[in-house]
Protein backbone atom coordinates (compact mmCIF):
# COMPACT_ATOMS: atom_id res chain seq x y z
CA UNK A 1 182.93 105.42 86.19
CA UNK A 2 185.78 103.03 85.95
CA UNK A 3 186.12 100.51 83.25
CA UNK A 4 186.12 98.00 85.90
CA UNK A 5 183.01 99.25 86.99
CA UNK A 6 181.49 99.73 83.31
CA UNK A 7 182.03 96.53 82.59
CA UNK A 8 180.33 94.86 85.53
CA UNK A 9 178.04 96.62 84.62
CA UNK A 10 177.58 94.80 80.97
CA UNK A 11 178.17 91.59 82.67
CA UNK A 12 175.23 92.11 84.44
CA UNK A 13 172.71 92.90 82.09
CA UNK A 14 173.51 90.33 80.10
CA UNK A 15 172.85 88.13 82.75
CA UNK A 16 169.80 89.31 83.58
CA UNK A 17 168.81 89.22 79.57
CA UNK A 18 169.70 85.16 79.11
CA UNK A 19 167.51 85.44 82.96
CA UNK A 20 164.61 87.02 81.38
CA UNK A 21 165.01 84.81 77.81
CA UNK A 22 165.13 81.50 79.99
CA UNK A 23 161.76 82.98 81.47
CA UNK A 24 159.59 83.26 78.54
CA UNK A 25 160.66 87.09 78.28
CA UNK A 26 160.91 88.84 74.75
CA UNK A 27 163.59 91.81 74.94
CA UNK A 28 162.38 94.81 73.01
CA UNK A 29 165.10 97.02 73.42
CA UNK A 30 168.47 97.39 75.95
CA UNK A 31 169.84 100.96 77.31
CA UNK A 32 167.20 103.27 76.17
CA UNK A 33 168.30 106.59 76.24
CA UNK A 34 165.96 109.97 76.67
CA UNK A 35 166.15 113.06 78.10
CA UNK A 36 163.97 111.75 81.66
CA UNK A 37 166.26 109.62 82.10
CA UNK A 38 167.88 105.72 81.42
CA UNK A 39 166.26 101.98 80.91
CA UNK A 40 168.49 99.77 81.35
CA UNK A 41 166.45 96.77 79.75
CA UNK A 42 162.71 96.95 78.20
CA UNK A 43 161.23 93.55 77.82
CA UNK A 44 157.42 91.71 76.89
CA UNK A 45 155.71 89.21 78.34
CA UNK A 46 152.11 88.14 77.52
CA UNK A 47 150.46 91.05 78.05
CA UNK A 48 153.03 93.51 79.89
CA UNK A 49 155.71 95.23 78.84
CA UNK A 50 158.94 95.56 81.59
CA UNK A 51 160.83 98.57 82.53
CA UNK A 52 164.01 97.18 84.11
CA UNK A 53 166.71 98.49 86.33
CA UNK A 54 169.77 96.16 86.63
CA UNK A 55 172.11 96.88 89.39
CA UNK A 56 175.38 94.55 89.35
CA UNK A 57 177.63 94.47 92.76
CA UNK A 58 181.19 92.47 93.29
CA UNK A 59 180.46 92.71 97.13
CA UNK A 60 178.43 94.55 99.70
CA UNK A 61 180.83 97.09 101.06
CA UNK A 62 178.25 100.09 99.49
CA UNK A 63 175.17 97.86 100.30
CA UNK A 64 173.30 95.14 98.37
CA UNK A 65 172.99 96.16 94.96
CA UNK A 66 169.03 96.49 94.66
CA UNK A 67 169.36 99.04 97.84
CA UNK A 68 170.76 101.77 94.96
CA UNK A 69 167.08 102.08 93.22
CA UNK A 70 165.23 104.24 95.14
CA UNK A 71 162.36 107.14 94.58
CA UNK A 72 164.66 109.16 92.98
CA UNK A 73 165.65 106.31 90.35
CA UNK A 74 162.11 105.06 90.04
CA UNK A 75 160.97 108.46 89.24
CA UNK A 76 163.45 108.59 86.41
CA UNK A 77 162.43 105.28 84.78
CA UNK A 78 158.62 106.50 84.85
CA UNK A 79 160.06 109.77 82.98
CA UNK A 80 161.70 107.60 79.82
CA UNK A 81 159.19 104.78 80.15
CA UNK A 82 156.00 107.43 79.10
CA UNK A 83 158.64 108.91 76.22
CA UNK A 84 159.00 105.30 75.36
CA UNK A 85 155.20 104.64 75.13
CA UNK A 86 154.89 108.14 73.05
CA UNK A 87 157.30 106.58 69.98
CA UNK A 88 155.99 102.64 70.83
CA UNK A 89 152.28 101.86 71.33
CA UNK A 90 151.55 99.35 73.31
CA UNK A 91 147.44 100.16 74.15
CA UNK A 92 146.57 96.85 75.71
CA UNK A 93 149.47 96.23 77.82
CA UNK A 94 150.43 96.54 81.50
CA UNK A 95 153.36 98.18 82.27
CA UNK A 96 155.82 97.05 85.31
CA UNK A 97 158.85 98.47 86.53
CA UNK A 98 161.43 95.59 87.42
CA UNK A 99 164.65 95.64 89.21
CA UNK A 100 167.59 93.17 88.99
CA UNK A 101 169.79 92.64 91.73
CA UNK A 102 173.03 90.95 90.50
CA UNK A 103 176.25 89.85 92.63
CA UNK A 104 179.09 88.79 90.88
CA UNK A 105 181.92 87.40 93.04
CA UNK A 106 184.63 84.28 92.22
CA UNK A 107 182.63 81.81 94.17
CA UNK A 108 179.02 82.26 92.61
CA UNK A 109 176.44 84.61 90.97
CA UNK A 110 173.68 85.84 92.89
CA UNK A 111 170.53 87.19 90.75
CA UNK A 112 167.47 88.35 92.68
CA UNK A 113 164.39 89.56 90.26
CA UNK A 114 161.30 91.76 91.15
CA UNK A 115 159.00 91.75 88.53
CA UNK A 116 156.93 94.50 89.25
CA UNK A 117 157.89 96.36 92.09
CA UNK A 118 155.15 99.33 91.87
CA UNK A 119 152.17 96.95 92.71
């Protein structure tokens, strides 16, 4: 990955964190690492807790950026969202798997936000 591309990449999620903030959201932890896989950002609100992808595009030559989490991806969020839950209890939550969709170009700042995208 090239720095370029890295740090898009940072841009965008912290974009989408002052996003989710704004919205009432509580950010519990960012890039959570384990061995199923990657989270980019886990956050609370009332009673769920959010398992969030953040993709971040400067055009649409490879496709819109929320086209690059599919079953494959999801799969792998599920897989360090339960190791999460093992080392953080949260019994009376619901958990949701959200995606961010961020394009950054010199004229404006697209951000698209599913909240739950298993339901």
């Amino acid at each position: 990955m090239t720095l370029y591309l890295k740090n898009l990449g940072k841009i965008g999620e912290q974009k989408a964190v002052n996003y989710l903030k704004k919205g009432g959201f509580s950010i519990l932890k960012r890039n959570f690492r384990s061995y199923g896989g990657e989270i980019d950002i886990i956050a609370k609100k009332d009673n769920s807790i959010y398992f969030i992808e953040v993709k971040t595009r400067s055009n649409l030559d490879h496709g819109a950026p929320y086209e690059a989490v599919n079953k494959r991806k999801i799969y792998h969020i599920k897989k360090a969202a339960q190791y999460y839950l093992l080392k953080n209890s949260y019994p009376d939550y619901r958990l949701k798997i959200g995606v961010f969709s961020i394009l950054i170009n010199d004229k404006k700042t697209d951000i698209k936000f599913w909240d739950d995208i298993e339901s």
